[in-house]
Every structure is written in C-alpha cells, then in structure tokens.
PDB file of N, CA and C in Angstrom:
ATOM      1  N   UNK A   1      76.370 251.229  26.632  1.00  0.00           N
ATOM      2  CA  UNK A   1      75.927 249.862  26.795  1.00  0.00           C
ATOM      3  C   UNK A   1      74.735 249.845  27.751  1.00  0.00           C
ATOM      4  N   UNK A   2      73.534 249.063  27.488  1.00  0.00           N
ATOM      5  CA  UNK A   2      72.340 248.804  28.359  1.00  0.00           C
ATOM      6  C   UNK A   2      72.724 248.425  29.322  1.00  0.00           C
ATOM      7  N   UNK A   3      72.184 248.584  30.306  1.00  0.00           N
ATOM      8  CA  UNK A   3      71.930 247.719  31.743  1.00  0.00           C
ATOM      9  C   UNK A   3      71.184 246.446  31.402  1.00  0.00           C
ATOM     10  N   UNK A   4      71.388 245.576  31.921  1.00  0.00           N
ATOM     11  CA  UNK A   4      70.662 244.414  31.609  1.00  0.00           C
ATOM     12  C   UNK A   4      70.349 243.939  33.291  1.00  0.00           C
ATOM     13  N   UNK A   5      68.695 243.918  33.921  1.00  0.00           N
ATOM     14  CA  UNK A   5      68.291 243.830  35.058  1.00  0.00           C
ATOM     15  C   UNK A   5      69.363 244.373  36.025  1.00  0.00           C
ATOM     16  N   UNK A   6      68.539 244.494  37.325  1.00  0.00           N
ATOM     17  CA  UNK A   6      69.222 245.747  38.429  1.00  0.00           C
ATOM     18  C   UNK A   6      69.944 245.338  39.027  1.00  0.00           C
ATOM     19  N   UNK A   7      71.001 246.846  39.155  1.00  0.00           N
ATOM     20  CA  UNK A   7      72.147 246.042  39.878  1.00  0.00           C
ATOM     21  C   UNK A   7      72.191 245.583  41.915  1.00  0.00           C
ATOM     22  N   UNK A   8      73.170 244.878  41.621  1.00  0.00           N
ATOM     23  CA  UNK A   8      73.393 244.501  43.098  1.00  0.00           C
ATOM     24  C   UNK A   8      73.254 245.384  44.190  1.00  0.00           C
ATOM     25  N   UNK A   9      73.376 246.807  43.952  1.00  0.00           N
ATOM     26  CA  UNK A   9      72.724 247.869  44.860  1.00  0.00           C
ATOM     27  C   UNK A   9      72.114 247.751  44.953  1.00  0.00           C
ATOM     28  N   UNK A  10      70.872 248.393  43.845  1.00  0.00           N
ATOM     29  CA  UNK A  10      69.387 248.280  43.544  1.00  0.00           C
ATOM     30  C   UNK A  10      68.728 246.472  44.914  1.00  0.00           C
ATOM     31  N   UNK A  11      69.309 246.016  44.391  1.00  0.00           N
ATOM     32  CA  UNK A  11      68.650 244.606  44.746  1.00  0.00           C
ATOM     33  C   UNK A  11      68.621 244.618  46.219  1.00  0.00           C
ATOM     34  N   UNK A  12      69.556 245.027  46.698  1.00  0.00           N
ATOM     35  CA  UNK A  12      70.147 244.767  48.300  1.00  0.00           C
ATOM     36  C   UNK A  12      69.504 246.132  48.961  1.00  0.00           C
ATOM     37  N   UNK A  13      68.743 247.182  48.324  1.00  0.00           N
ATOM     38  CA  UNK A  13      67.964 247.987  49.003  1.00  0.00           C
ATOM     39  C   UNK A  13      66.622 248.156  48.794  1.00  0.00           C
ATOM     40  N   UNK A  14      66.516 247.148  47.919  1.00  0.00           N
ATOM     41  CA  UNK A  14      65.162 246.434  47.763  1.00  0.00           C
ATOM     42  C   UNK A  14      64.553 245.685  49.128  1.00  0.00           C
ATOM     43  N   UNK A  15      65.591 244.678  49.008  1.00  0.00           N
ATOM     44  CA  UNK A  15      65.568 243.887  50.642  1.00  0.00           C
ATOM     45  C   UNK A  15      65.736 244.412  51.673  1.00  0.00           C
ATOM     46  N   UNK A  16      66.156 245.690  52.239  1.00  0.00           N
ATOM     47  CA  UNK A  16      66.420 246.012  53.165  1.00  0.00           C
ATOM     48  C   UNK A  16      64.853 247.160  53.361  1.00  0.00           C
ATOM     49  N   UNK A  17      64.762 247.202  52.268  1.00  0.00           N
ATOM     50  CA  UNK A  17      63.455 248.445  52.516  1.00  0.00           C
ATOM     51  C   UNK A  17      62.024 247.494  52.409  1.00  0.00           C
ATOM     52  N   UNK A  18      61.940 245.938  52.059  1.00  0.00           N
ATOM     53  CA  UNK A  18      61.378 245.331  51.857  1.00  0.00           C
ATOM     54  C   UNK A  18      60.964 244.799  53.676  1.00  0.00           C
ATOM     55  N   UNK A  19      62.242 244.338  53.781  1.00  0.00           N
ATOM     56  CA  UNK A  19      62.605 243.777  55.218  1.00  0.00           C
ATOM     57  C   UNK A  19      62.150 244.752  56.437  1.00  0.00           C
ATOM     58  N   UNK A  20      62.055 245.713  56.350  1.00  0.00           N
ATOM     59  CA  UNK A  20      61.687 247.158  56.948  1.00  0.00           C
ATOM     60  C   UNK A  20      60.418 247.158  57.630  1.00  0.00           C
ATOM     61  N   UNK A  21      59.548 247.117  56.092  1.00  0.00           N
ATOM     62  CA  UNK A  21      58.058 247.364  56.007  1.00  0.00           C
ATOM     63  C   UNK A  21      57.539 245.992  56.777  1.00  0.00           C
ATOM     64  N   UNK A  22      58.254 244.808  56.598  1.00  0.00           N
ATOM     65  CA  UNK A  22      57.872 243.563  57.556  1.00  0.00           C
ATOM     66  C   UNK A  22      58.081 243.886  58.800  1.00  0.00           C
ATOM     67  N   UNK A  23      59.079 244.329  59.036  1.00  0.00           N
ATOM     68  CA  UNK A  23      59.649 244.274  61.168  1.00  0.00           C
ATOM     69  C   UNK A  23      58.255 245.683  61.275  1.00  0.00           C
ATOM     70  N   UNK A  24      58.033 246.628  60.670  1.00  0.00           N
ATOM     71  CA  UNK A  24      57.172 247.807  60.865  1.00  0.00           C
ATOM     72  C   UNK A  24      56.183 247.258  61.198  1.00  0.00           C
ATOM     73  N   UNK A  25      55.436 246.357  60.152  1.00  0.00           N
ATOM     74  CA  UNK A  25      53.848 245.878  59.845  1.00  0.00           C
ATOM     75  C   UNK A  25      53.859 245.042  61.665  1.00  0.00           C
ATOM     76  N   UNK A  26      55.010 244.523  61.335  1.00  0.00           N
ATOM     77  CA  UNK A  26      54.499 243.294  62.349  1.00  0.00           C
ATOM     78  C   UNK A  26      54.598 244.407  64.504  1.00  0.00           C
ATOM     79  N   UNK A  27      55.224 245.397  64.136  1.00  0.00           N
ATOM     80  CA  UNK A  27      55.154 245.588  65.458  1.00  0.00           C
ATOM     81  C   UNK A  27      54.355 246.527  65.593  1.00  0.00           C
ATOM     82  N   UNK A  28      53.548 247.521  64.676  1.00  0.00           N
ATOM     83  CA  UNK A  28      52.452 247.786  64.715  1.00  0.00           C
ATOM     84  C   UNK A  28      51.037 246.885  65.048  1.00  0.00           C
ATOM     85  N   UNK A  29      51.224 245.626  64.642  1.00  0.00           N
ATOM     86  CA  UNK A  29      50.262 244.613  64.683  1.00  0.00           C
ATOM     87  C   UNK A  29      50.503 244.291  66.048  1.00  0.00           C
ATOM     88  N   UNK A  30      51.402 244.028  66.872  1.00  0.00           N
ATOM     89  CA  UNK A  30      51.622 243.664  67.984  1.00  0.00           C
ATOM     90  C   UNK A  30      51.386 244.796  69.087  1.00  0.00           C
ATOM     91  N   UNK A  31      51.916 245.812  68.594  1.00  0.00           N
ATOM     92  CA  UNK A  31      51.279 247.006  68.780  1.00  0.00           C
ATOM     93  C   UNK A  31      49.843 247.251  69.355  1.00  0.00           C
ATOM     94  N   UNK A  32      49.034 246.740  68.407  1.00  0.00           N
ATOM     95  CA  UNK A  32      47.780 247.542  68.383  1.00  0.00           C
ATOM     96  C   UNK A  32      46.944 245.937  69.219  1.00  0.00           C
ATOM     97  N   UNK A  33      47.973 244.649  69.048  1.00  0.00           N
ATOM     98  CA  UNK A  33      46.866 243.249  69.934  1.00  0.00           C
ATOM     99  C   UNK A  33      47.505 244.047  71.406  1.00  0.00           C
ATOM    100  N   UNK A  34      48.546 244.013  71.790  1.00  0.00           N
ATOM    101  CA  UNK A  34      48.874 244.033  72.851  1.00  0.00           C
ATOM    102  C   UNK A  34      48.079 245.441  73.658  1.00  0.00           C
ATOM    103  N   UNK A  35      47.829 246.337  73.085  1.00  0.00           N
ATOM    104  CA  UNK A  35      47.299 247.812  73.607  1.00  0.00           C
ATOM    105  C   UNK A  35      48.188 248.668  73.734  1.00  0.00           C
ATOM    106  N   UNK A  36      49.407 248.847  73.697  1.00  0.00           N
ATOM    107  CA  UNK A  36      50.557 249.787  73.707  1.00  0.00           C
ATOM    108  C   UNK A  36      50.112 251.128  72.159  1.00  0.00           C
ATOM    109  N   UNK A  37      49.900 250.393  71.277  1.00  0.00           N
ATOM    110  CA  UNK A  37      48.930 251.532  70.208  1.00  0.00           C
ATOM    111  C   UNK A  37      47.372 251.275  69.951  1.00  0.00           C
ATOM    112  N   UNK A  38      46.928 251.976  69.961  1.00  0.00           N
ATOM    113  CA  UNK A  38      45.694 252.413  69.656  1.00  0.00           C
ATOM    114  C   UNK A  38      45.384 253.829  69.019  1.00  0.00           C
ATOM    115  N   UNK A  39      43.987 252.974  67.903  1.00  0.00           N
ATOM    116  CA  UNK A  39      43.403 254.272  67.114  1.00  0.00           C
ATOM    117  C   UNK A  39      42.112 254.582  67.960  1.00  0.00           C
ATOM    118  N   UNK A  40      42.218 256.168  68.114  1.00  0.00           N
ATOM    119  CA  UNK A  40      40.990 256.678  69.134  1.00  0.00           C
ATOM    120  C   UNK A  40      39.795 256.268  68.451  1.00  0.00           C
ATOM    121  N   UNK A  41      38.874 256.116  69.252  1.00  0.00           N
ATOM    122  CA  UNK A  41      37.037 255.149  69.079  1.00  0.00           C
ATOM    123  C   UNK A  41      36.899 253.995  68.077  1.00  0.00           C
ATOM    124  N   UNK A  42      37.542 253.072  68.685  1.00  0.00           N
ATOM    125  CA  UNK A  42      37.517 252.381  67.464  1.00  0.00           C
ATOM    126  C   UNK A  42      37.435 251.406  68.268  1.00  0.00           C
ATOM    127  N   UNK A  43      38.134 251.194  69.681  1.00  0.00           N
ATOM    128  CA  UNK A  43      37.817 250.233  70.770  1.00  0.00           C
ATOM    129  C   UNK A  43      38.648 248.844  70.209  1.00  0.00           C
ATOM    130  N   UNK A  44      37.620 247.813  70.643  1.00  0.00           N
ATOM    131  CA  UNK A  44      37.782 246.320  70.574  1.00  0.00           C
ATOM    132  C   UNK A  44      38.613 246.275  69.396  1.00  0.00           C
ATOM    133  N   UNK A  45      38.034 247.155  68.046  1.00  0.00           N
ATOM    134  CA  UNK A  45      38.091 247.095  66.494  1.00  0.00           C
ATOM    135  C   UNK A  45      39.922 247.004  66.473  1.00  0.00           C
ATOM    136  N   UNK A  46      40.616 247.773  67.258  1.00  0.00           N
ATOM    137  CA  UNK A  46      42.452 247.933  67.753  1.00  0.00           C
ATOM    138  C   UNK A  46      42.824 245.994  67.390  1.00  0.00           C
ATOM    139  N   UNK A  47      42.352 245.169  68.419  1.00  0.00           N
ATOM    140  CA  UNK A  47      43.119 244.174  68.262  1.00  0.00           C
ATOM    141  C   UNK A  47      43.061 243.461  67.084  1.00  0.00           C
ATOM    142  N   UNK A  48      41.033 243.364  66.403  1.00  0.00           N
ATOM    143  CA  UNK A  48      41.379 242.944  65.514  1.00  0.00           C
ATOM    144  C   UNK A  48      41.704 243.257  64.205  1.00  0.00           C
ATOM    145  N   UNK A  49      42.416 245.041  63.939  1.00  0.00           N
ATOM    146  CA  UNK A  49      42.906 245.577  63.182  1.00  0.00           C
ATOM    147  C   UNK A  49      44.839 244.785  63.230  1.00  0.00           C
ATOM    148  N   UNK A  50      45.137 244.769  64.555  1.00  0.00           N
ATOM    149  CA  UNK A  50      46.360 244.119  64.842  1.00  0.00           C
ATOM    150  C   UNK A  50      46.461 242.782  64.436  1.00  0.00           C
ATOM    151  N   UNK A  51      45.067 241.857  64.655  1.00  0.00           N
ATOM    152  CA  UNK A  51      45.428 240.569  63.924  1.00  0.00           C
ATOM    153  C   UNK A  51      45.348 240.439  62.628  1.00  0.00           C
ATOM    154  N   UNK A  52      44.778 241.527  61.824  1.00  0.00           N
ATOM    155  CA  UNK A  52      45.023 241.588  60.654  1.00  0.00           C
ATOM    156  C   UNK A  52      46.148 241.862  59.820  1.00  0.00           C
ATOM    157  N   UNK A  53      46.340 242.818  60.454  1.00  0.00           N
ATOM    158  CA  UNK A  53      48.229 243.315  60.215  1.00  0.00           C
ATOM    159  C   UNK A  53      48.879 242.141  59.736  1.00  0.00           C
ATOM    160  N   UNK A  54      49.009 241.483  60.920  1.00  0.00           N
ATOM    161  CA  UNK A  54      50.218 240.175  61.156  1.00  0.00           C
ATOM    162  C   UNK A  54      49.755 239.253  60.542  1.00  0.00           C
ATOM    163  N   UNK A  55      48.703 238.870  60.360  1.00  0.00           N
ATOM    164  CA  UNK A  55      48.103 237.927  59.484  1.00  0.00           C
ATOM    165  C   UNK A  55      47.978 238.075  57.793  1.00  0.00           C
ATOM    166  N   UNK A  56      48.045 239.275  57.320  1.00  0.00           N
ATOM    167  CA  UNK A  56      48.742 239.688  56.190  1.00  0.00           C
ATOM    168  C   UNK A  56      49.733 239.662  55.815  1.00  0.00           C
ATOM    169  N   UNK A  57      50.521 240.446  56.552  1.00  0.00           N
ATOM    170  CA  UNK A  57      52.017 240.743  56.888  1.00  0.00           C
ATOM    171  C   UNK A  57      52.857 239.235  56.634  1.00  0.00           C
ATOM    172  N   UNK A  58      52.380 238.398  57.530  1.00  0.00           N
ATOM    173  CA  UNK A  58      52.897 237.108  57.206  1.00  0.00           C
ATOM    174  C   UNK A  58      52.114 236.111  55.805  1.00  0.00           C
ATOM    175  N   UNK A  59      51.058 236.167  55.528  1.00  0.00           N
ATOM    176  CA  UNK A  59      50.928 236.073  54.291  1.00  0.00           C
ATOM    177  C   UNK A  59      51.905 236.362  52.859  1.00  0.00           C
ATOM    178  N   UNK A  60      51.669 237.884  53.187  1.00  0.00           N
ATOM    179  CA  UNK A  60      52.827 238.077  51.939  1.00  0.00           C
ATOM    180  C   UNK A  60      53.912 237.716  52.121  1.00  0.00           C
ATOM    181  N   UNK A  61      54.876 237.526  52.941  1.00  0.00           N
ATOM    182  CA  UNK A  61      56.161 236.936  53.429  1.00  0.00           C
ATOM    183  C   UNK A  61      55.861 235.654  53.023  1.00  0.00           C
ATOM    184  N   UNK A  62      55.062 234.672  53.137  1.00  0.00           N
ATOM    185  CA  UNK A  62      55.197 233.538  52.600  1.00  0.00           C
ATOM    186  C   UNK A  62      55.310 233.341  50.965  1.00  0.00           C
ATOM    187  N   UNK A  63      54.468 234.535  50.516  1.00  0.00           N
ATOM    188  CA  UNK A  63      54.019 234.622  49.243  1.00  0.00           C
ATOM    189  C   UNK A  63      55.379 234.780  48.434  1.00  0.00           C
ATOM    190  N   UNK A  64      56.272 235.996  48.998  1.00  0.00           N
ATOM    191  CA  UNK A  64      57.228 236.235  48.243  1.00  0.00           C
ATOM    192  C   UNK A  64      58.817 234.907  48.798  1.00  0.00           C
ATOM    193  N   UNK A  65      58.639 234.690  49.339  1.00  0.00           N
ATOM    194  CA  UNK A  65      59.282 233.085  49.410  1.00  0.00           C
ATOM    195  C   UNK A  65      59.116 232.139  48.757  1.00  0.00           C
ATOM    196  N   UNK A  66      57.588 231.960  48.789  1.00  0.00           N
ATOM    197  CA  UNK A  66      57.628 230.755  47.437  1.00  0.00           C
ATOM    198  C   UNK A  66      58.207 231.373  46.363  1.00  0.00           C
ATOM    199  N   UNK A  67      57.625 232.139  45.697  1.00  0.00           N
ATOM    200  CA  UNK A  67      57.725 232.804  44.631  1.00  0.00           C
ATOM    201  C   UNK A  67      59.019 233.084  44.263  1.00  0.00           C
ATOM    202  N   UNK A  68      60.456 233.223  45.074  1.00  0.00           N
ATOM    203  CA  UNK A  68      61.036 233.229  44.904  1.00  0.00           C
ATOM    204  C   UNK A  68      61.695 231.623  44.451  1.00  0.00           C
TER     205      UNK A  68
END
C-alpha cells in the first residue's frame, strides 16, 4: 500500500530541524550585532551582516506562517 503524504515523524523533524536553523540564524545574527562573533577584515561589514541575518531570518518565519 502507498504512503499517502509524510508521516507524523517525518513532519515533527521537519519542525524541529526547521526550528533549529531559526534559534541558529538568529544567534549568529546577534552574534555578529553584538561583537561576541566576528568574520576577520571585514570590520563594521560584522554588524551589518548580523542585521541581515535577523532580518531575513525573521522574514522567512513570517513567510512560512502565513503560508501555513
């Protein structure tokens, strides 16, 4: 018998590996505004690589909310 769409495993480690890459993105981004990480010579370019992060990061989070 087919599978018919993924199962409840599948789904629930979707979200958790989904959920992941968000808490990651965002404390790298905080990361790199605050100065705790930095990429060597790149200077000033750190924070607003960090506001980009989070400003993406939360983009798509909105994106896949509506969408849901």
């Amino acid at each position: 018998m087919a599978k018919i769409g993924k199962s409840y495993k599948s789904q629930g480690l979707n979200i958790v590996a989904w959920l992941t890459g968000v808490i990651v993105s965002l404390a790298v981004g905080f990361g790199l505004i605050g100065g705790t990480l930095s990429v060597p010579y790149i200077g000033i370019v750190n924070v607003i690589a960090g506001w980009l992060v989070i400003v993406t990061t939360l983009v798509g989070v909105v994106m896949i909310l509506f969408n849901k």
